[in-house]
PDB file of N, CA and C in Angstrom:
ATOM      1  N   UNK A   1     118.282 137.530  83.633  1.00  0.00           N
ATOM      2  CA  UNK A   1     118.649 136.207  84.104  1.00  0.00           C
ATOM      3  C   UNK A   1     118.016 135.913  85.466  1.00  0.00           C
ATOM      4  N   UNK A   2     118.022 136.736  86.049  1.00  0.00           N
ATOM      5  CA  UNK A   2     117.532 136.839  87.832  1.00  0.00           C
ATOM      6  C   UNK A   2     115.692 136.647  87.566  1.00  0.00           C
ATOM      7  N   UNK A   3     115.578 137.096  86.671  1.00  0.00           N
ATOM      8  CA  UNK A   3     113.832 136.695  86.514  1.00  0.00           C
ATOM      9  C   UNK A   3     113.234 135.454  86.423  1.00  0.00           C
ATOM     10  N   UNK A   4     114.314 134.996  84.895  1.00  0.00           N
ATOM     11  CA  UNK A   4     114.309 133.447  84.751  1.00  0.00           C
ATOM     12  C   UNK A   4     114.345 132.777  85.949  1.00  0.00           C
ATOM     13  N   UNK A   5     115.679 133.057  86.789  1.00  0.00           N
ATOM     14  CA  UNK A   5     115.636 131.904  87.982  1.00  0.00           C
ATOM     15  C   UNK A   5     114.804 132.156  89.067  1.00  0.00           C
ATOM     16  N   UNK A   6     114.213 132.981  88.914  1.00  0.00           N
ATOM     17  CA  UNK A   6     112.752 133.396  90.022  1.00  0.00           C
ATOM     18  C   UNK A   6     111.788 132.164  89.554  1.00  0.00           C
ATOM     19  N   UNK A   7     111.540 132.419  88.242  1.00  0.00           N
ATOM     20  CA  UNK A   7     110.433 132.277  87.462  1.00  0.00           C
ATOM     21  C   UNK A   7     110.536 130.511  87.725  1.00  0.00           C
ATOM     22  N   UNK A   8     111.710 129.989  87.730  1.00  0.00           N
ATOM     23  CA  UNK A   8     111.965 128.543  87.966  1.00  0.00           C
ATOM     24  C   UNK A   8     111.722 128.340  89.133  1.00  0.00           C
ATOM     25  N   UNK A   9     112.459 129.213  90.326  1.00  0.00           N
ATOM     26  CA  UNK A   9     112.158 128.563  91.403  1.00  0.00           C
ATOM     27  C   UNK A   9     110.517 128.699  91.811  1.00  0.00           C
ATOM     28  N   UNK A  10     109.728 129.178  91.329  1.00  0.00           N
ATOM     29  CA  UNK A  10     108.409 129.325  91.936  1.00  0.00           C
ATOM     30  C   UNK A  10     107.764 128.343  91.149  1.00  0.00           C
ATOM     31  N   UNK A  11     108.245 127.797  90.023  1.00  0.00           N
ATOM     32  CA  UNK A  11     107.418 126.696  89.378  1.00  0.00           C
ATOM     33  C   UNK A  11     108.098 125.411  90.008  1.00  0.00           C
ATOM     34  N   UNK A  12     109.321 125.595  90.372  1.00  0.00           N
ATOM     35  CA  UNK A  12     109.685 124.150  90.886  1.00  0.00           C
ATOM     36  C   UNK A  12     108.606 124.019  92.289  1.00  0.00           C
ATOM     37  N   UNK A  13     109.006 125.363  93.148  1.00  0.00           N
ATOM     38  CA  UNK A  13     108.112 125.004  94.410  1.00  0.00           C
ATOM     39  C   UNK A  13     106.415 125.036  94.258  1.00  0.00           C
ATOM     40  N   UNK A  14     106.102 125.239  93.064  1.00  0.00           N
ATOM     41  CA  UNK A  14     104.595 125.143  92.782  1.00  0.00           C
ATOM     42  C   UNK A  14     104.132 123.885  92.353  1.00  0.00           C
ATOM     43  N   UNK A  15     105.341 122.800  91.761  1.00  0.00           N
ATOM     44  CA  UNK A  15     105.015 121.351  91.361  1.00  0.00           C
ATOM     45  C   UNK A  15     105.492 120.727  92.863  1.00  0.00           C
ATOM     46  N   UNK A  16     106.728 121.636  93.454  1.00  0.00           N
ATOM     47  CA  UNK A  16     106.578 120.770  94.689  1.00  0.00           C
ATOM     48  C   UNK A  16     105.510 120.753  95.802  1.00  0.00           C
ATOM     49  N   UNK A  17     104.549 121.652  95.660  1.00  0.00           N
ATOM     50  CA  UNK A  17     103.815 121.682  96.737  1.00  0.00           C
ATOM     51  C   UNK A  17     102.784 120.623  96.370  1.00  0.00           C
ATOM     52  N   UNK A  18     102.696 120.570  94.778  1.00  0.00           N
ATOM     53  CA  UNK A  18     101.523 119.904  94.434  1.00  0.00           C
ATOM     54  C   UNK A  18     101.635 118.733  94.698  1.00  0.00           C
ATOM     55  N   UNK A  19     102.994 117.920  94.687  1.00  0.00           N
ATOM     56  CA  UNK A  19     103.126 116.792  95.011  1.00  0.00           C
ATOM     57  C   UNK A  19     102.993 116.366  96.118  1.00  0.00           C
ATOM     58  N   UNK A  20     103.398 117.406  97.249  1.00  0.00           N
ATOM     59  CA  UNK A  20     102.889 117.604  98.779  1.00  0.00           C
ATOM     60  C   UNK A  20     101.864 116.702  98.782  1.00  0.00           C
ATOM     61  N   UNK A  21     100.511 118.023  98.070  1.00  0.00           N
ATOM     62  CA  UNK A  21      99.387 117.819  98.737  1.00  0.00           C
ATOM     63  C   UNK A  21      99.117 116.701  98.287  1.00  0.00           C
ATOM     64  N   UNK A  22      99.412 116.359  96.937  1.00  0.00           N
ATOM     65  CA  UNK A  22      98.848 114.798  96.027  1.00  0.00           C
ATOM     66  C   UNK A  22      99.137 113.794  97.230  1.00  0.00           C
ATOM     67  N   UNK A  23     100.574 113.706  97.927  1.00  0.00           N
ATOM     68  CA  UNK A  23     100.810 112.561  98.800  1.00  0.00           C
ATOM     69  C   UNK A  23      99.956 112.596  99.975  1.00  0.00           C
ATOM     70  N   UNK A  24      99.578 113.531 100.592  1.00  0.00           N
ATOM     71  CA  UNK A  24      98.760 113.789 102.099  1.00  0.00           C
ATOM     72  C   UNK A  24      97.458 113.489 101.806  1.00  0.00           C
ATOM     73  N   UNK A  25      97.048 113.672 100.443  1.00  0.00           N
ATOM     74  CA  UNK A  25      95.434 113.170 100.063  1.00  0.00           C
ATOM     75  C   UNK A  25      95.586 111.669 100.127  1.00  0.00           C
ATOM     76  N   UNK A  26      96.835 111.182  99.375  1.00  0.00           N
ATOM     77  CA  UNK A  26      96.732 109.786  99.458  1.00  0.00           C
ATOM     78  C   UNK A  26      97.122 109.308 100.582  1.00  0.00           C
ATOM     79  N   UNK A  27      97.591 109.729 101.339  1.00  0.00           N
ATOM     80  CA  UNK A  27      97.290 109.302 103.373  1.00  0.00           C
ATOM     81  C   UNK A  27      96.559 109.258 103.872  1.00  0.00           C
ATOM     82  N   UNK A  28      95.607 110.576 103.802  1.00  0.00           N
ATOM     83  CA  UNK A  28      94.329 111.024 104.292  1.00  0.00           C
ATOM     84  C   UNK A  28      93.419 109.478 103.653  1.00  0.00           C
ATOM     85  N   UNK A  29      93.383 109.736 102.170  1.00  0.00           N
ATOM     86  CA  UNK A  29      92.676 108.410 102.294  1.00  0.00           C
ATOM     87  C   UNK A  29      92.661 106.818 102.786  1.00  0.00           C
ATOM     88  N   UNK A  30      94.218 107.023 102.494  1.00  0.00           N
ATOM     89  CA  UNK A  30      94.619 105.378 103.794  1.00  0.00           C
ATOM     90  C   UNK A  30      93.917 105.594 104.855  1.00  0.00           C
ATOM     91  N   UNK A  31      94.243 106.607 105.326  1.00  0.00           N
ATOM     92  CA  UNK A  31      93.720 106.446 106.851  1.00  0.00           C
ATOM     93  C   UNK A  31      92.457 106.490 107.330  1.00  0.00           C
ATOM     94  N   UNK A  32      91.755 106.555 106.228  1.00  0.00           N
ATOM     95  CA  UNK A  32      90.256 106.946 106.577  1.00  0.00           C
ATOM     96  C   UNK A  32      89.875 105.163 105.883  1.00  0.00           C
ATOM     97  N   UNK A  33      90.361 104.823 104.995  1.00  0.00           N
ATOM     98  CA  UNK A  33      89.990 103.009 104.677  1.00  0.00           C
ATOM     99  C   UNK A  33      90.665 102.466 105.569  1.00  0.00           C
ATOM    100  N   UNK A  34      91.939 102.696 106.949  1.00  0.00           N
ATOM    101  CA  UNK A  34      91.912 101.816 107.186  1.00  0.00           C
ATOM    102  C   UNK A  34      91.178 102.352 109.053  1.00  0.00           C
ATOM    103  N   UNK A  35      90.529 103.334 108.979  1.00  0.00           N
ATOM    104  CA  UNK A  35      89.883 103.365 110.168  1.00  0.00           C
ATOM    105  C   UNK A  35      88.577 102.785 110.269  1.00  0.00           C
ATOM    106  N   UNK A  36      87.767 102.732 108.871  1.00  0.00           N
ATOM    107  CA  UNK A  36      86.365 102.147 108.090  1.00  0.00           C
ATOM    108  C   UNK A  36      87.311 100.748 108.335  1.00  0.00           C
ATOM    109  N   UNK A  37      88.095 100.056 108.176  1.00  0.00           N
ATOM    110  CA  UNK A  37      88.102  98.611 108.486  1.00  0.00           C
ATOM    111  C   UNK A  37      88.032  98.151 109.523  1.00  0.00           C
ATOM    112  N   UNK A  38      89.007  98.956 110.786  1.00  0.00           N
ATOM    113  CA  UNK A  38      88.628  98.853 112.119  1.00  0.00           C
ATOM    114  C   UNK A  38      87.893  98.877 112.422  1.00  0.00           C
ATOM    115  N   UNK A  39      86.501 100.078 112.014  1.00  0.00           N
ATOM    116  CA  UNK A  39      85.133  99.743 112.704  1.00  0.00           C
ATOM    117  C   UNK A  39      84.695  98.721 112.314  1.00  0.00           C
ATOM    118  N   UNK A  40      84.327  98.243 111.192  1.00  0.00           N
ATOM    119  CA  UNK A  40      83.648  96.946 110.788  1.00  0.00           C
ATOM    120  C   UNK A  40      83.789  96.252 111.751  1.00  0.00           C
ATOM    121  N   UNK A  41      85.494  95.677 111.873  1.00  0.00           N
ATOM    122  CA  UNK A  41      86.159  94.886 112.954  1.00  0.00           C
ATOM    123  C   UNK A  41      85.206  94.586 114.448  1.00  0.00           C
ATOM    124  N   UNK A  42      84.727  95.923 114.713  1.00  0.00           N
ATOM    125  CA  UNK A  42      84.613  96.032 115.561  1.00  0.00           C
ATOM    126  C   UNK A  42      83.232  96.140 115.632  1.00  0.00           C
ATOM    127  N   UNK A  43      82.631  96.066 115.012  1.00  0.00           N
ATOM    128  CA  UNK A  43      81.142  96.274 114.368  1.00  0.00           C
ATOM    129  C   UNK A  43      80.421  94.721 114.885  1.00  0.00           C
ATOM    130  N   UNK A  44      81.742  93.332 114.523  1.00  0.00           N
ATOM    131  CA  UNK A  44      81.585  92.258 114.303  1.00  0.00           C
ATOM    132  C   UNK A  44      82.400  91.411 115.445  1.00  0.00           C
ATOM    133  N   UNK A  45      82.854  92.480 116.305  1.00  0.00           N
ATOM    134  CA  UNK A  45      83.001  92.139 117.766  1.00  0.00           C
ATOM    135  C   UNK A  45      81.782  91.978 118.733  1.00  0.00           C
ATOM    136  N   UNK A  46      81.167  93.347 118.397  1.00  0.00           N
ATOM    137  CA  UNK A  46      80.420  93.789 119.224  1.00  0.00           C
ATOM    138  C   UNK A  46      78.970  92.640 118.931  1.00  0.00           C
ATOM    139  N   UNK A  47      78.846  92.175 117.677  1.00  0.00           N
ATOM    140  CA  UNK A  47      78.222  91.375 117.410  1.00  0.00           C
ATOM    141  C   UNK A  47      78.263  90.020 117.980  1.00  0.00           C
ATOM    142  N   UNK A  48      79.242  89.597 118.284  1.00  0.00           N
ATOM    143  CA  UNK A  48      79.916  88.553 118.756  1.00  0.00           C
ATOM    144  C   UNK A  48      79.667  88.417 120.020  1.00  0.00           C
ATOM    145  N   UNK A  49      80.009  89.163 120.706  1.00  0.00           N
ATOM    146  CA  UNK A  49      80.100  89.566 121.828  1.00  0.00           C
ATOM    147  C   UNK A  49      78.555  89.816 122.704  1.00  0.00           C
ATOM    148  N   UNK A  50      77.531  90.082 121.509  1.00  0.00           N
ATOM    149  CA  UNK A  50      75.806  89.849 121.860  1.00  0.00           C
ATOM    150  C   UNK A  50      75.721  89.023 122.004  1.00  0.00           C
ATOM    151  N   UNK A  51      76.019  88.085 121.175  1.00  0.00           N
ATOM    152  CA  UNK A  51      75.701  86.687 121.329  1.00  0.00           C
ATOM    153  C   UNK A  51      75.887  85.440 122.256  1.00  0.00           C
ATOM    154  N   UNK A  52      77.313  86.386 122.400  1.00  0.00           N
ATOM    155  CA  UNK A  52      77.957  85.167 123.508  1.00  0.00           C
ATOM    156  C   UNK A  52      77.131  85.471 125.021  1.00  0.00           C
ATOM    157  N   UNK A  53      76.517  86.831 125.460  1.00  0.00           N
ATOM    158  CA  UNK A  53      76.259  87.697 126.209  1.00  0.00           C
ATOM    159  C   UNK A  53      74.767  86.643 126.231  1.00  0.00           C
ATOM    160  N   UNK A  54      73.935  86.654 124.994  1.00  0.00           N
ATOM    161  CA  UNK A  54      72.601  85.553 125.677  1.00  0.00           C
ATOM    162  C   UNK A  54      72.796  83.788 125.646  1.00  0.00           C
ATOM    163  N   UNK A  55      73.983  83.485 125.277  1.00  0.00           N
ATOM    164  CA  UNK A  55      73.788  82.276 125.110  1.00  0.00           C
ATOM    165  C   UNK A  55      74.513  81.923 126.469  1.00  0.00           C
ATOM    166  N   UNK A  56      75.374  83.104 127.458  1.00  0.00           N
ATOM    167  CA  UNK A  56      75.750  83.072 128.742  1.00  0.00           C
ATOM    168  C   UNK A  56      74.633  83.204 129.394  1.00  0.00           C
ATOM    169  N   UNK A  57      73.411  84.093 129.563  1.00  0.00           N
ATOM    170  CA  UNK A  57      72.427  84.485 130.038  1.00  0.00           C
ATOM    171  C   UNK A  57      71.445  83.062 130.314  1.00  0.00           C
ATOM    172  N   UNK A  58      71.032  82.579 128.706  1.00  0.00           N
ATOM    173  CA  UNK A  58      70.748  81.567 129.152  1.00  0.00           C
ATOM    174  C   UNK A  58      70.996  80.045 129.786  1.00  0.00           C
ATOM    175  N   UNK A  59      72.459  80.123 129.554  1.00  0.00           N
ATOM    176  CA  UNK A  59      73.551  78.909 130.574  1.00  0.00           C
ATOM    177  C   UNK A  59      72.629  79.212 132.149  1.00  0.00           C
ATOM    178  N   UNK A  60      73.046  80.426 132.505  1.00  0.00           N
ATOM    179  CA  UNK A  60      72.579  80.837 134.110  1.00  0.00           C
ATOM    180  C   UNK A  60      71.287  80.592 134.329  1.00  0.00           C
ATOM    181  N   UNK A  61      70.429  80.802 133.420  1.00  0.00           N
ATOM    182  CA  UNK A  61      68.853  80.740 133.594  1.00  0.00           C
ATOM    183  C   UNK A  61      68.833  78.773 134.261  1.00  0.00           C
ATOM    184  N   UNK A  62      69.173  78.157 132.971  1.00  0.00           N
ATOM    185  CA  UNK A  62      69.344  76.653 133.000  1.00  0.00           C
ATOM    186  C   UNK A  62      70.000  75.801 133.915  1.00  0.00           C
ATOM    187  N   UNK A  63      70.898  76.960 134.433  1.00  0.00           N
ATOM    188  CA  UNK A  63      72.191  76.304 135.693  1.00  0.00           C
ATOM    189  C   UNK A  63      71.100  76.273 136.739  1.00  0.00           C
ATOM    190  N   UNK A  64      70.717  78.146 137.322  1.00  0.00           N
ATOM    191  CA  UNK A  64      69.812  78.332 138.435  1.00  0.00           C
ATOM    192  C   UNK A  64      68.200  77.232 138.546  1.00  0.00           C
ATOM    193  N   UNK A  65      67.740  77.002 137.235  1.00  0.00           N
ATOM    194  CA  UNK A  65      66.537  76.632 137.044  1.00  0.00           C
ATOM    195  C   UNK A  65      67.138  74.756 137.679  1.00  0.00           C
ATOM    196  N   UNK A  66      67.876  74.434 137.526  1.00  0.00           N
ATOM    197  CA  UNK A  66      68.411  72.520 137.646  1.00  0.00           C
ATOM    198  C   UNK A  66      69.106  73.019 139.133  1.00  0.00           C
ATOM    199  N   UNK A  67      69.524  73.873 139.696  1.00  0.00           N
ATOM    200  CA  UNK A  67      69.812  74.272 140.994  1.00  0.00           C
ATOM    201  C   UNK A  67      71.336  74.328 141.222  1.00  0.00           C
ATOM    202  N   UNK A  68      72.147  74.238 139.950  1.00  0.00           N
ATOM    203  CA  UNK A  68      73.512  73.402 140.405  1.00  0.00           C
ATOM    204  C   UNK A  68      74.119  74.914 140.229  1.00  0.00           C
ATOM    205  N   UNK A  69      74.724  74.742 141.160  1.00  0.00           N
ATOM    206  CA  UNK A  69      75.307  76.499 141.966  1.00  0.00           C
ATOM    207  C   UNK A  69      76.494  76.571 141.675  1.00  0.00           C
ATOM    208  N   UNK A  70      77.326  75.803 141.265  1.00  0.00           N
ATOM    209  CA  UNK A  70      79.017  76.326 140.640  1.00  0.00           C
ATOM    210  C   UNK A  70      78.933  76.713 139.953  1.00  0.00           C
ATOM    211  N   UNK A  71      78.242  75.615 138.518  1.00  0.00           N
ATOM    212  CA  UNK A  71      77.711  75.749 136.932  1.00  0.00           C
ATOM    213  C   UNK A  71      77.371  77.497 137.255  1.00  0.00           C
ATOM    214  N   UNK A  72      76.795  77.870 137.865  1.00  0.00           N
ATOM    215  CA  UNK A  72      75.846  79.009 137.718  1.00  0.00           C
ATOM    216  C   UNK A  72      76.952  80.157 137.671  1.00  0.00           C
ATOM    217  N   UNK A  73      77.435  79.777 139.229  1.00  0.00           N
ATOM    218  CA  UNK A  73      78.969  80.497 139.437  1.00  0.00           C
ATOM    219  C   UNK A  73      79.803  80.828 138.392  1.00  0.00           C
ATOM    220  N   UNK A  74      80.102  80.165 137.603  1.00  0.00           N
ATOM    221  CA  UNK A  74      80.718  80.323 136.569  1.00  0.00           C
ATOM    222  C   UNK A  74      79.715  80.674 135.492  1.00  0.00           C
ATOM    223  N   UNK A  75      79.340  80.407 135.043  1.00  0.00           N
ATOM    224  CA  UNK A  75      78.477  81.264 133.752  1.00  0.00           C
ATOM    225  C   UNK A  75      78.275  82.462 134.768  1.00  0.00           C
ATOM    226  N   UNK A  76      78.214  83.230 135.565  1.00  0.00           N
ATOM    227  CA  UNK A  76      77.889  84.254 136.007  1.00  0.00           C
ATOM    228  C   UNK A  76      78.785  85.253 135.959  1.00  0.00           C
ATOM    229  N   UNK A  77      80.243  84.358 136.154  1.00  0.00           N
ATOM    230  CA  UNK A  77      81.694  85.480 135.966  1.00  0.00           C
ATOM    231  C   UNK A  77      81.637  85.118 134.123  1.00  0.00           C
ATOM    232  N   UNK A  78      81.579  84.761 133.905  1.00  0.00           N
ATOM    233  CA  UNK A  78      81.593  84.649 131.963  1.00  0.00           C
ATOM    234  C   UNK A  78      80.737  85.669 131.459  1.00  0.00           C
ATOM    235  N   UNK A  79      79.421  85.387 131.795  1.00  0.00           N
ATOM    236  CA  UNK A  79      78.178  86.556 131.798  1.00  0.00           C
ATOM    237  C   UNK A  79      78.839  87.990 131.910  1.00  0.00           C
ATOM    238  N   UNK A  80      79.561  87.914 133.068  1.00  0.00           N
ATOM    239  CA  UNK A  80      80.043  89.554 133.566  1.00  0.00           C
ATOM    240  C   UNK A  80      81.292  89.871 132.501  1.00  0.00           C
ATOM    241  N   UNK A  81      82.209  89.140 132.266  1.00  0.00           N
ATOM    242  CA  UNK A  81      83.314  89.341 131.549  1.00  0.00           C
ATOM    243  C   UNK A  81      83.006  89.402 130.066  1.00  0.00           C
ATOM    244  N   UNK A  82      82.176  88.903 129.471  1.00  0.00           N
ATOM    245  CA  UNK A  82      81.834  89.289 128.172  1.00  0.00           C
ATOM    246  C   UNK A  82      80.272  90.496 127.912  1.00  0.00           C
ATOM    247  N   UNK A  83      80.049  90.724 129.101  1.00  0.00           N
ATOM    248  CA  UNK A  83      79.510  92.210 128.978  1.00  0.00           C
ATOM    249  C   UNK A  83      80.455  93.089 129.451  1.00  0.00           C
ATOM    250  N   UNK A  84      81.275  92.660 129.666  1.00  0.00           N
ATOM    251  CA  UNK A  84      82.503  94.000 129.841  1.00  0.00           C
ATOM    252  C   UNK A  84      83.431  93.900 128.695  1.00  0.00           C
ATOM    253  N   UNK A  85      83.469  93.037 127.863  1.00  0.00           N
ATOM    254  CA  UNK A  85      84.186  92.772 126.525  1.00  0.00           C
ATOM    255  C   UNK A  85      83.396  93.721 125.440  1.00  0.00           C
ATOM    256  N   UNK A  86      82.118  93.820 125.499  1.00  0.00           N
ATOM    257  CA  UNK A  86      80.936  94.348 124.862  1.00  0.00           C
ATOM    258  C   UNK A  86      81.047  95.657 125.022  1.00  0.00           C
ATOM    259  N   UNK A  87      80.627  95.870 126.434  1.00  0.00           N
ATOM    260  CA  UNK A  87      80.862  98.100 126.704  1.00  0.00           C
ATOM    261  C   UNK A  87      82.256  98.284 125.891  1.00  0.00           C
ATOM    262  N   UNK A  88      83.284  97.555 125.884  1.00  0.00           N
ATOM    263  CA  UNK A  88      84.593  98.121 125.215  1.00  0.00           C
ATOM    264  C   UNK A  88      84.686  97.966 124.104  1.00  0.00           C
ATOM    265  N   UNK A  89      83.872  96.656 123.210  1.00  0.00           N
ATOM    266  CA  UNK A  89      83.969  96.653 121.483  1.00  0.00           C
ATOM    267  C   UNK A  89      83.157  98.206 121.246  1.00  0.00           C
ATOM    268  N   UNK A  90      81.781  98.441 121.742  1.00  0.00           N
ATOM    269  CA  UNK A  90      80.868  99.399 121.629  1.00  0.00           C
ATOM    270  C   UNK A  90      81.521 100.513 121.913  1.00  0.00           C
ATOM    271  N   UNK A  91      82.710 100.959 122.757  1.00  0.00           N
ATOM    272  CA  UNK A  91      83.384 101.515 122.638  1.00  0.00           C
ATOM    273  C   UNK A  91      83.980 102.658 121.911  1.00  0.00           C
ATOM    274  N   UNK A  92      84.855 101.316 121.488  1.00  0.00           N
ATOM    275  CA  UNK A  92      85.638 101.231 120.275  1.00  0.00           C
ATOM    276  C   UNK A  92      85.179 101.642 118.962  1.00  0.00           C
ATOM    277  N   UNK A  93      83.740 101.164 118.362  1.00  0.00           N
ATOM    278  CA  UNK A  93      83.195 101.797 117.835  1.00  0.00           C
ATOM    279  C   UNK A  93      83.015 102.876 117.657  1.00  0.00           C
ATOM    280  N   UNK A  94      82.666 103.211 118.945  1.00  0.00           N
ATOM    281  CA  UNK A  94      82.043 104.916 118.965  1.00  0.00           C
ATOM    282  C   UNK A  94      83.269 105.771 118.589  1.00  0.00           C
ATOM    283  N   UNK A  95      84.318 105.222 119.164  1.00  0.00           N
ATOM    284  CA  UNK A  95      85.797 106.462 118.691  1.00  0.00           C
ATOM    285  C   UNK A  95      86.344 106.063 117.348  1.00  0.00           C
ATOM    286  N   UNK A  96      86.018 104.715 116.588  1.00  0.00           N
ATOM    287  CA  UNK A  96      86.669 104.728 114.769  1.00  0.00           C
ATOM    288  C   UNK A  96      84.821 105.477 114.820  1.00  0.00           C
ATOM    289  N   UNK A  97      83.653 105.906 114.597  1.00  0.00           N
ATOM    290  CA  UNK A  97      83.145 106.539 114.142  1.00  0.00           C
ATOM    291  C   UNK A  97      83.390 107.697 114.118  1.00  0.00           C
ATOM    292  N   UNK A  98      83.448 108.223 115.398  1.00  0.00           N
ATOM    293  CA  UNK A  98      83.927 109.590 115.887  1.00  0.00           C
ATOM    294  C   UNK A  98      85.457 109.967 114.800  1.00  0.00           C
ATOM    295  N   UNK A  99      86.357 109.302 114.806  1.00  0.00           N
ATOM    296  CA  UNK A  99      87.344 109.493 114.252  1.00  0.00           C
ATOM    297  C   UNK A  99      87.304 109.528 112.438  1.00  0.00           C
ATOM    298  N   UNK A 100      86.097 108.778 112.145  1.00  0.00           N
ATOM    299  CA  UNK A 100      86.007 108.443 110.607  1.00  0.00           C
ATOM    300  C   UNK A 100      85.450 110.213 110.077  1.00  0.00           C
ATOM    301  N   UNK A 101      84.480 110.259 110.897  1.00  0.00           N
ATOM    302  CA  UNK A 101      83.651 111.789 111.251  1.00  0.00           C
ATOM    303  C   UNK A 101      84.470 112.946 111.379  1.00  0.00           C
ATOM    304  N   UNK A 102      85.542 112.871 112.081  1.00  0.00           N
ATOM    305  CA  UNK A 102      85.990 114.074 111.977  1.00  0.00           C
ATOM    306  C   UNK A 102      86.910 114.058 110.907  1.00  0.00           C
ATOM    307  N   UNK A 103      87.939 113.029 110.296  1.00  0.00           N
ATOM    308  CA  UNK A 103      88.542 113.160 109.191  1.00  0.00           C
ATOM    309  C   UNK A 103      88.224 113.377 108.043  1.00  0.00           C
ATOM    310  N   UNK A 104      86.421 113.292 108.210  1.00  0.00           N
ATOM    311  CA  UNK A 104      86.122 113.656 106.331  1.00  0.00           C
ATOM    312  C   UNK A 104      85.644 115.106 106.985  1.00  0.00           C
ATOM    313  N   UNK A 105      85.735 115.644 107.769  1.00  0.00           N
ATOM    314  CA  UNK A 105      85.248 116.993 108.615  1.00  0.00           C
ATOM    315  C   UNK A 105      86.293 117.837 107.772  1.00  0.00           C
ATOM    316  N   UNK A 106      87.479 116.940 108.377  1.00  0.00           N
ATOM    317  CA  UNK A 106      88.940 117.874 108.167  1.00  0.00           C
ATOM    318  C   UNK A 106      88.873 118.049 106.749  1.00  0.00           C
ATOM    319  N   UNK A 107      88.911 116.740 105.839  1.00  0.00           N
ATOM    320  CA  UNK A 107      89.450 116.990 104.476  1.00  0.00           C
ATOM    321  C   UNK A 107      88.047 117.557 103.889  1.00  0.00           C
ATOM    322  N   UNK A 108      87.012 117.608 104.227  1.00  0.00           N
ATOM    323  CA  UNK A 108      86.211 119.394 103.597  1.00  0.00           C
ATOM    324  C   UNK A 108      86.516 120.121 103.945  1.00  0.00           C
ATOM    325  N   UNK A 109      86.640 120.808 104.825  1.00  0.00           N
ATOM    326  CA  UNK A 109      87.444 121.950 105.102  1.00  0.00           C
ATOM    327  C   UNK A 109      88.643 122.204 104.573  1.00  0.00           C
ATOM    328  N   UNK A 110      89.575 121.392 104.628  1.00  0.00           N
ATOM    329  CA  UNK A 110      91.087 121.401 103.645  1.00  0.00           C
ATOM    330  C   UNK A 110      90.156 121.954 102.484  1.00  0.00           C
ATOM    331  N   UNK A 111      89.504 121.219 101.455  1.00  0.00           N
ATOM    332  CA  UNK A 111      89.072 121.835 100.260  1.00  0.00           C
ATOM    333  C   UNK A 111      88.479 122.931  99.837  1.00  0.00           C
ATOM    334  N   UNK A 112      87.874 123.007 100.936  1.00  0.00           N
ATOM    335  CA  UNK A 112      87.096 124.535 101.204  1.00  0.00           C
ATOM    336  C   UNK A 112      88.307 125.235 100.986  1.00  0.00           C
ATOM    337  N   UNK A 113      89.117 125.262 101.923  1.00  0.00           N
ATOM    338  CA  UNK A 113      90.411 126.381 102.302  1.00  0.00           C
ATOM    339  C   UNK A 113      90.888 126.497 100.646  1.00  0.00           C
ATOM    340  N   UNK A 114      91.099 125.259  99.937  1.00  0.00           N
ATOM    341  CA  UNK A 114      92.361 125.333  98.444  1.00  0.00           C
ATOM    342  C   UNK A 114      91.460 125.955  97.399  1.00  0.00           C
ATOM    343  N   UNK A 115      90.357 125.577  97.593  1.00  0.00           N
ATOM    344  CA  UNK A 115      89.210 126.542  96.470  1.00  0.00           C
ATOM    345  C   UNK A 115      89.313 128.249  97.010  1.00  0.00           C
ATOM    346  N   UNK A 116      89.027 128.426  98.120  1.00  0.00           N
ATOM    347  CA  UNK A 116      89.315 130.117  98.462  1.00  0.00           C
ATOM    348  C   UNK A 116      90.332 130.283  97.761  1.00  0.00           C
ATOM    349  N   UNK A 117      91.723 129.484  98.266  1.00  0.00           N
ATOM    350  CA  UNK A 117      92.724 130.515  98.415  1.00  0.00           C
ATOM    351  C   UNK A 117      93.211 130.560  96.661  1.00  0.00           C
ATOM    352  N   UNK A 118      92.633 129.907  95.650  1.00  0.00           N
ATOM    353  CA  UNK A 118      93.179 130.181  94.499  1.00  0.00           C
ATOM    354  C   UNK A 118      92.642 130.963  93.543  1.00  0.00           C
ATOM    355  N   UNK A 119      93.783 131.897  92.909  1.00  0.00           N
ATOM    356  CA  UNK A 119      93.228 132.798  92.143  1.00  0.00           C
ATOM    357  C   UNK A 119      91.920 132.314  91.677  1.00  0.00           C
ATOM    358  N   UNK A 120      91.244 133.419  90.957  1.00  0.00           N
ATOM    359  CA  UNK A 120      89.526 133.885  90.603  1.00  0.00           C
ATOM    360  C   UNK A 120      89.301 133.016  89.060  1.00  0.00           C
ATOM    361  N   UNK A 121      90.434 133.151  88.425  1.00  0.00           N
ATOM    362  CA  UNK A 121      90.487 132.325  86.920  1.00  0.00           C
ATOM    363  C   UNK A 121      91.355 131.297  86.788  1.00  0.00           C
ATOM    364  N   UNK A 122      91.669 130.805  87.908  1.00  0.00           N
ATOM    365  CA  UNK A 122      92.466 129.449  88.272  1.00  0.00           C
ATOM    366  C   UNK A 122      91.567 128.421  88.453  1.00  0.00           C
ATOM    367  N   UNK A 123      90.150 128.325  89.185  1.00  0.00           N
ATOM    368  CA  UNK A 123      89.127 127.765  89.067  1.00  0.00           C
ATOM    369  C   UNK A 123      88.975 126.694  87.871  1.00  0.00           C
TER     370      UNK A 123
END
């Protein structure tokens, strides 16, 4: 009788682990689609954020070139504030890449590890 209920509890905790891992894969992958959405996001900031960066550039060119010195004044703090909007989308980028990078790092390695560790004719 004591075998039987061995024999159960190691199959219950062998479907429970499996369900474990089934749920953490399906996290792992949320989290990796929704860190790939953030970059885009941010992909299309940084894009944004070029643009606004020469069409400020050339405000100042056009202000300085007609001589009128407030106009300029101001496109000049705009100029500065959306290249500092820019270093931080570019940023941002760099850490959802960095972050997209190391999570498919992790989950090869996770797989690596579950292929070792299972028996030779479990394969």
């Amino acid at each position: 009788m004591r075998k039987v209920l061995v024999l159960i509890g190691c199959l219950t905790f062998g479907f429970t682990a499996a369900a474990i891992a089934q749920t953490d894969i399906q996290t792992d992958r949320q989290d990796l689609r929704q860190d790939r959405r953030d970059r885009r996001a941010d992909v299309k900031d940084v894009t944004q954020d070029t643009r606004d960066v020469r069409q400020d550039r050339a405000d100042l060119k056009a202000d300085v070139a007609a001589g009128n010195k407030d106009a300029a004044k101001t496109d000049a703090k705009d100029l500065h504030q959306d290249k500092k909007d820019r270093r931080q989308d570019a940023r941002d980028v760099r850490k959802d890449t960095r972050d997209i990078r190391h999570d498919r790092r992790d989950k090869r390695q996770d797989r690596r590890a579950q292929r070792q560790s299972r028996p030779a004719g479990q394969q």
